[in-house]
Protein backbone atom coordinates (compact mmCIF):
# COMPACT_ATOMS: atom_id res chain seq x y z
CA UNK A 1 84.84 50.75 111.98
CA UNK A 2 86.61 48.13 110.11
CA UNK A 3 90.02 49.00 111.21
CA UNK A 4 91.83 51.94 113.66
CA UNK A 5 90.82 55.46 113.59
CA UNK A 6 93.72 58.29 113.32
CA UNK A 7 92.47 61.85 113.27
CA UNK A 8 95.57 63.81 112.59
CA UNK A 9 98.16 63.35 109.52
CA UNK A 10 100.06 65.54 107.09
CA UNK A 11 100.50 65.80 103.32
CA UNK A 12 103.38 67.73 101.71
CA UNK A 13 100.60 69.70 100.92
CA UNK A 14 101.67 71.39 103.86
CA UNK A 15 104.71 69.93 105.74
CA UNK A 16 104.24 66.11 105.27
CA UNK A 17 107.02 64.55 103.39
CA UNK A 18 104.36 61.92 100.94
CA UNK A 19 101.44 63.53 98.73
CA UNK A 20 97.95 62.90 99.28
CA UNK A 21 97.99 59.74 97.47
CA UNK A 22 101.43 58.34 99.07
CA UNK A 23 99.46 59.46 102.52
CA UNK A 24 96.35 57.34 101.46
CA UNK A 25 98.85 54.62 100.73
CA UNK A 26 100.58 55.05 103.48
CA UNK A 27 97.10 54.63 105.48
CA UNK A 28 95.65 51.46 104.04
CA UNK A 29 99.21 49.83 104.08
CA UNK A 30 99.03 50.45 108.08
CA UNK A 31 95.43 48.93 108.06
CA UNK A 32 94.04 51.65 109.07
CA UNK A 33 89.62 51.93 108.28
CA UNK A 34 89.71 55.86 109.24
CA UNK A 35 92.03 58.69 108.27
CA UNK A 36 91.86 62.54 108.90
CA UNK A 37 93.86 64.68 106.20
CA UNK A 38 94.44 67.44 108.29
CA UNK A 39 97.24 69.61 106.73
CA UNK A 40 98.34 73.42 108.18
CA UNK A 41 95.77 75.64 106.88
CA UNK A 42 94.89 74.29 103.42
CA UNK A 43 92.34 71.80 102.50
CA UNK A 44 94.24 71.06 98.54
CA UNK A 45 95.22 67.76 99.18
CA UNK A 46 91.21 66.62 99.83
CA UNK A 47 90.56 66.27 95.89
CA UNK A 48 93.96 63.65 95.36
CA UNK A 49 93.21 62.20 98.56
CA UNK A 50 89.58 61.30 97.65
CA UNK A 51 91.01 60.21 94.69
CA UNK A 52 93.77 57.90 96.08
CA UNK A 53 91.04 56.39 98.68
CA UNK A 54 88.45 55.27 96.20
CA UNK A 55 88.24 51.58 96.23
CA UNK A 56 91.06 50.87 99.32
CA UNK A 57 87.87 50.93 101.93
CA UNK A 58 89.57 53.39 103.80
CA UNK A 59 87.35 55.99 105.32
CA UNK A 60 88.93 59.55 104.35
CA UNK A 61 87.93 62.41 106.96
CA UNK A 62 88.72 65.74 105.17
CA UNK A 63 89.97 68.44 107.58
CA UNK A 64 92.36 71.41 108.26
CA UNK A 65 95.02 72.04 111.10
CA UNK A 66 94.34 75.84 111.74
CA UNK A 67 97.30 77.78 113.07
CA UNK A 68 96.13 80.06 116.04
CA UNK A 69 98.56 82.08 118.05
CA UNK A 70 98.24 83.47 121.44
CA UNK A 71 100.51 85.51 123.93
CA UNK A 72 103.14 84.57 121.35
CA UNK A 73 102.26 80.47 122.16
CA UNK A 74 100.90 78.71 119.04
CA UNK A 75 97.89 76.49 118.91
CA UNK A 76 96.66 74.66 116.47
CA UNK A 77 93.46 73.31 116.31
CA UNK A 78 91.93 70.84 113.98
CA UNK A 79 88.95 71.14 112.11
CA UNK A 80 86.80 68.48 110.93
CA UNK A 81 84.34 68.02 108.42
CA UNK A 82 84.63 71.76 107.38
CA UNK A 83 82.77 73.70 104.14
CA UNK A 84 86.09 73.71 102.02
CA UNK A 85 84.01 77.13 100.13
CA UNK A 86 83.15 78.68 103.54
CA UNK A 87 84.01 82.58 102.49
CA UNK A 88 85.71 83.44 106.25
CA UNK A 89 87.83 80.32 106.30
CA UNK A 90 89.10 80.37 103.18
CA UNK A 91 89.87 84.41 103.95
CA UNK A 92 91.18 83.28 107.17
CA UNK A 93 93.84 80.51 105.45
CA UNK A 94 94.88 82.88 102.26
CA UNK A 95 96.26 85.48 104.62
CA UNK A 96 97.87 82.68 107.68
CA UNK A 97 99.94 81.01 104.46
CA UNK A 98 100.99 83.99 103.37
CA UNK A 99 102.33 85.35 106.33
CA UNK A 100 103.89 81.93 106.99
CA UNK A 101 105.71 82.55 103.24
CA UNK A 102 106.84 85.85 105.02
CA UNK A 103 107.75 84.80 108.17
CA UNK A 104 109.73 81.81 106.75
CA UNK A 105 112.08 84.27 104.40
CA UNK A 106 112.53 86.61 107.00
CA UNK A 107 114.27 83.29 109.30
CA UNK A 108 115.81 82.32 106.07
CA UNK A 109 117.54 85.71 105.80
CA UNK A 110 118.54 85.70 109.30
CA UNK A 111 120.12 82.39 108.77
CA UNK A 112 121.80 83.25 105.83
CA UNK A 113 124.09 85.77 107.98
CA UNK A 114 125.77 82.64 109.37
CA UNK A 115 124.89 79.72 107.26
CA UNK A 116 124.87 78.98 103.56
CA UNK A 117 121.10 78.94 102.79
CA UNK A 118 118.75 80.60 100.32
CA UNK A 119 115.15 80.98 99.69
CA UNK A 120 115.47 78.57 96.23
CA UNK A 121 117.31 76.18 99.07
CA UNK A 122 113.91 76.05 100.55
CA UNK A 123 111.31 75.78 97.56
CA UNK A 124 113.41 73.05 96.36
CA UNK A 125 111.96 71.30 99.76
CA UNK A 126 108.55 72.33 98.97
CA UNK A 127 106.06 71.16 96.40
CA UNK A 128 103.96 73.90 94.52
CA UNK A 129 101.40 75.08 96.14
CA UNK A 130 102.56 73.91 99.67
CA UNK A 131 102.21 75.76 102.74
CA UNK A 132 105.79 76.43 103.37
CA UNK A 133 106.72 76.83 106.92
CA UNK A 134 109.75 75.49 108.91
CA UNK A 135 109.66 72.22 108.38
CA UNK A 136 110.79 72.78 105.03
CA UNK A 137 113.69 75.55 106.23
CA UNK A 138 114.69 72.74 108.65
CA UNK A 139 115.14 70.07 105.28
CA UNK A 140 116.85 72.98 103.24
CA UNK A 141 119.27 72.54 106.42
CA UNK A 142 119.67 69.24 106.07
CA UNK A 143 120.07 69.21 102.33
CA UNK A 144 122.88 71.95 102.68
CA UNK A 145 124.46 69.35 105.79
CA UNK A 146 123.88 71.91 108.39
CA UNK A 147 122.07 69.48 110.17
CA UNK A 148 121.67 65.75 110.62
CA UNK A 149 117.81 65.82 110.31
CA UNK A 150 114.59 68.17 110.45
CA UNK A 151 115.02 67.14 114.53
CA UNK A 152 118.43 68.70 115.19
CA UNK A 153 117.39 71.27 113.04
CA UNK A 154 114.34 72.29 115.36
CA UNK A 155 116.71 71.87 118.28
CA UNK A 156 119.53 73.97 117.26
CA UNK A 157 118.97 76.66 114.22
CA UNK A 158 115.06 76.88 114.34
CA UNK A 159 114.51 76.54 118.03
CA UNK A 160 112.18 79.55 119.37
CA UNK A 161 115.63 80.49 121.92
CA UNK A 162 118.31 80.06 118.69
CA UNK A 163 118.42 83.32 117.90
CA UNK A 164 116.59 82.96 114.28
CA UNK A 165 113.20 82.51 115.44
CA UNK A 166 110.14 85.43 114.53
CA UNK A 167 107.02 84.32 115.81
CA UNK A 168 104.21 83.15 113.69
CA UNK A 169 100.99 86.01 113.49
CA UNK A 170 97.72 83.79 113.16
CA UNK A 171 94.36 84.50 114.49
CA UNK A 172 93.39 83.91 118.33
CA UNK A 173 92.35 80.27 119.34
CA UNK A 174 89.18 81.95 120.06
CA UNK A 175 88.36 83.22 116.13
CA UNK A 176 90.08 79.81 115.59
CA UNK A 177 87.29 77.59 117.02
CA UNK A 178 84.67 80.14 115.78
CA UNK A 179 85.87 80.00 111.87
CA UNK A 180 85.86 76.59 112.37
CA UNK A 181 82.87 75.76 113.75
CA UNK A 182 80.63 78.69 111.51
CA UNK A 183 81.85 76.51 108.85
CA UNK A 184 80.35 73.46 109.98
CA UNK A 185 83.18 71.99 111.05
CA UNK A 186 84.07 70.07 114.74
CA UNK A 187 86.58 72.37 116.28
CA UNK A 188 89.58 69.86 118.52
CA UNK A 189 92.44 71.16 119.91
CA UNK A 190 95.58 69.60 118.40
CA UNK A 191 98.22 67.97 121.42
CA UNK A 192 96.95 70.77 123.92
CA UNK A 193 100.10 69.32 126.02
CA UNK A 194 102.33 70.82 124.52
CA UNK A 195 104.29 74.02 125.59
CA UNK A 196 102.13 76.48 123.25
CA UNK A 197 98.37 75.97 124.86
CA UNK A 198 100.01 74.27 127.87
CA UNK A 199 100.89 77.76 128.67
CA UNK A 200 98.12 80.02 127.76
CA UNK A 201 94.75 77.76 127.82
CA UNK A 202 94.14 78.51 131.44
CA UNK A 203 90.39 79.98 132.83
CA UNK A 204 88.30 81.83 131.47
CA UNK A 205 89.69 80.88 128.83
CA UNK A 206 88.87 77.56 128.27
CA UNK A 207 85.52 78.57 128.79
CA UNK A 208 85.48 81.16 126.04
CA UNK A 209 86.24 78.67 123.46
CA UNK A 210 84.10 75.67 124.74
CA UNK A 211 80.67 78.34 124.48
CA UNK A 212 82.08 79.32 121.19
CA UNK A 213 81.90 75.60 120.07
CA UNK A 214 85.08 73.84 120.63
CA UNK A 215 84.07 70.37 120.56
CA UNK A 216 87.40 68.18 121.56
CA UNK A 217 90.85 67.40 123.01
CA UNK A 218 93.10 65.52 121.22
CA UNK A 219 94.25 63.57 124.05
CA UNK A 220 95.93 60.38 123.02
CA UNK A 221 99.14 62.11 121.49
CA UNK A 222 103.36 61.59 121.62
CA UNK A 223 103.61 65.44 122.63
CA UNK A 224 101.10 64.93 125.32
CA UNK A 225 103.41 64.13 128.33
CA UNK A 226 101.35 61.89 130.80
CA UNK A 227 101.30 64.39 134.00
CA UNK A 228 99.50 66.37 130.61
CA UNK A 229 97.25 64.23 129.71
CA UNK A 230 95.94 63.55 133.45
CA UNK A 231 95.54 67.03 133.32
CA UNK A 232 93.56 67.57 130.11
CA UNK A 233 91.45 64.68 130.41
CA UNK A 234 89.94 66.64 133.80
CA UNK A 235 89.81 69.68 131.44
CA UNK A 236 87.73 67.55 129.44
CA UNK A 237 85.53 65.74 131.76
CA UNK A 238 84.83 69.50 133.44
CA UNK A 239 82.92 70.85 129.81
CA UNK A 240 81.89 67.64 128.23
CA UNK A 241 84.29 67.56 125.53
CA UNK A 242 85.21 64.54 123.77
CA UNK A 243 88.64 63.15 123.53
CA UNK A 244 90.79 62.17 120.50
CA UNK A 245 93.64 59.99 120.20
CA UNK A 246 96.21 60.80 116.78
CA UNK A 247 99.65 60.27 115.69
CA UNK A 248 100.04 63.62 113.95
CA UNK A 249 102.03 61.57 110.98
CA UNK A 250 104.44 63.15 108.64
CA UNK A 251 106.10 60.83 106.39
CA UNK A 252 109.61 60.86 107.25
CA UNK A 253 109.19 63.91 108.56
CA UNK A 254 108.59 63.52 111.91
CA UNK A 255 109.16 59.65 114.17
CA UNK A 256 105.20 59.59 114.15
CA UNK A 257 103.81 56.50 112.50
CA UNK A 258 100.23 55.95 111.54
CA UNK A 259 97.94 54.26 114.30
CA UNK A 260 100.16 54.69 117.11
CA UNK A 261 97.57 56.74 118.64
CA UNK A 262 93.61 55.98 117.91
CA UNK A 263 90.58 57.51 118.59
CA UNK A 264 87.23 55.34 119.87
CA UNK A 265 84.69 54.52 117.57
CA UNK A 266 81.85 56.37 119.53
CA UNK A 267 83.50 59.48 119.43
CA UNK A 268 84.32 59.68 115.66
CA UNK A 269 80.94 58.78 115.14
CA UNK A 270 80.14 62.16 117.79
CA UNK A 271 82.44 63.55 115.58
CA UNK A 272 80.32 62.85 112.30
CA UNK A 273 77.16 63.61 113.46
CA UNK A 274 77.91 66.78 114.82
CA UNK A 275 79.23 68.09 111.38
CA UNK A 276 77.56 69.87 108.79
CA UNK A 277 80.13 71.19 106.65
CA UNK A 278 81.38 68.23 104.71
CA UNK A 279 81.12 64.25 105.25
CA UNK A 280 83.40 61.56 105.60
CA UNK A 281 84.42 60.13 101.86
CA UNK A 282 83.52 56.43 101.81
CA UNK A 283 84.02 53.74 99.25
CA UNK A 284 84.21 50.00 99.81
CA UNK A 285 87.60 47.96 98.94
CA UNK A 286 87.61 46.84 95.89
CA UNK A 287 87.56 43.24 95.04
């Protein structure tokens, strides 16, 4: 590859805070040569994205971050390389946004009770189309100066113990893996460190999604704390999955930057060959 490899960023699309284009941008200004768009359960950035990339030489993996949710943990797990048209996936995403949409004004109407903060206080946060969530409750907060930024917000008002929280209903990690990979996509666990599938991704049921197809760990990652990652990497080694290294980038949304965490050549080319459902978009730079 002519330049770093990061697996894992965000459009405001769904809760990144630059477009498709501004994230292509954003990726060849970092000199970055590969670059997953990999937004919560939508794939409508690809089209502007492929757009954006044509000509920069930067290679443009399309993909999805699936929301799964189990014993009340969430896990998300990416999906590479994916059929965009696959019937069951696109089934699967149409009803996980919309019950985001619902979950999202039910927590805005709980913290309207104490705080001054409407539903138009949050679609003025979102573009159209976006897969609103609460990220974008957490910049409503900020615009209306209830918080300093989308991180205090998540620490005070929208933390799962503040007394506003409703959990998020989204199929099981194991459907997860299975939509994803029936739709020819590569199925990887997003930051598995983390306190969602830290908790519940114990035996057997690690083993239930590896034989259903799950193909990686995303290892290399800022929520990944390192007694983690020791941990997952045995996980790893013990089924033969491959490991990925991200930054999960947001814009301004989140302290992530672009390339701060890469993934090896060999395995995004393991990556690429075992997908069916799509292919990487590349175009040379343009002169």
């Amino acid at each position: 590859m002519p330049g770093p490899i990061d697996l894992h960023a965000h459009s405001s699309v769904s809760d990144g805070t630059e477009t498709p284009a501004e994230l292509v941008a954003a990726g060849v200004a970092a000199g970055l040569g590969v670059l997953a768009i990999t937004d919560h359960d939508s794939t409508a950035g690809w089209d502007q994205a492929f757009v954006a990339a044509d000509g920069t030489g930067l290679e443009l993996v399309p993909g999805i971050e699936l929301s799964t949710q189990l014993d009340y943990a969430s896990v998300h797990i990416l999906g590479y390389l994916i059929d965009p048209a696959d019937a069951d996936l696109v089934d699967a995403t149409a009803a996980i946004r919309s019950e985001r949409l619902h979950r999202a004004e039910s927590m805005v109407k709980r913290i309207s009770r104490d705080y001054a903060l409407d539903w138009d206080d949050v679609l003025a946060q979102a573009t159209p189309g976006a897969t609103i969530g609460r990220p974008h409750i957490a910049d409503a907060l900020v615009a209306r100066g209830h918080v300093s930024d989308r991180t205090a917000a998540f620490q005070t008002i929208l933390h799962w113990q503040g007394g506003y929280y409703r959990p998020h209903e989204a199929p099981a990690p194991l459907e997860g893996v299975r939509l994803i990979t029936n739709a020819g996509g590569v199925a990887v666990i997003a930051h598995p460190g983390a306190r969602g599938p830290e908790r519940v991704l114990r035996e057997p049921r690690m083993r239930e999604l590896v034989d259903a197809g799950l193909f990686g760990l995303e290892l290399a990652h800022r929520d990944n704390p390192p007694r983690s990652r020791a941990h997952w990497a045995e996980i790893a080694a013990r089924y033969g999955l491959v490991t990925t290294g991200s930054s999960d980038y947001h814009g301004t949304g989140k302290p992530n930057r672009l390339g701060e965490n890469k993934t090896d050549p060999e395995v995004y080319a393991a990556i690429v060959a075992r997908a069916t459902g799509s292919r990487p978009f590349r175009t040379s730079a343009s002169a």
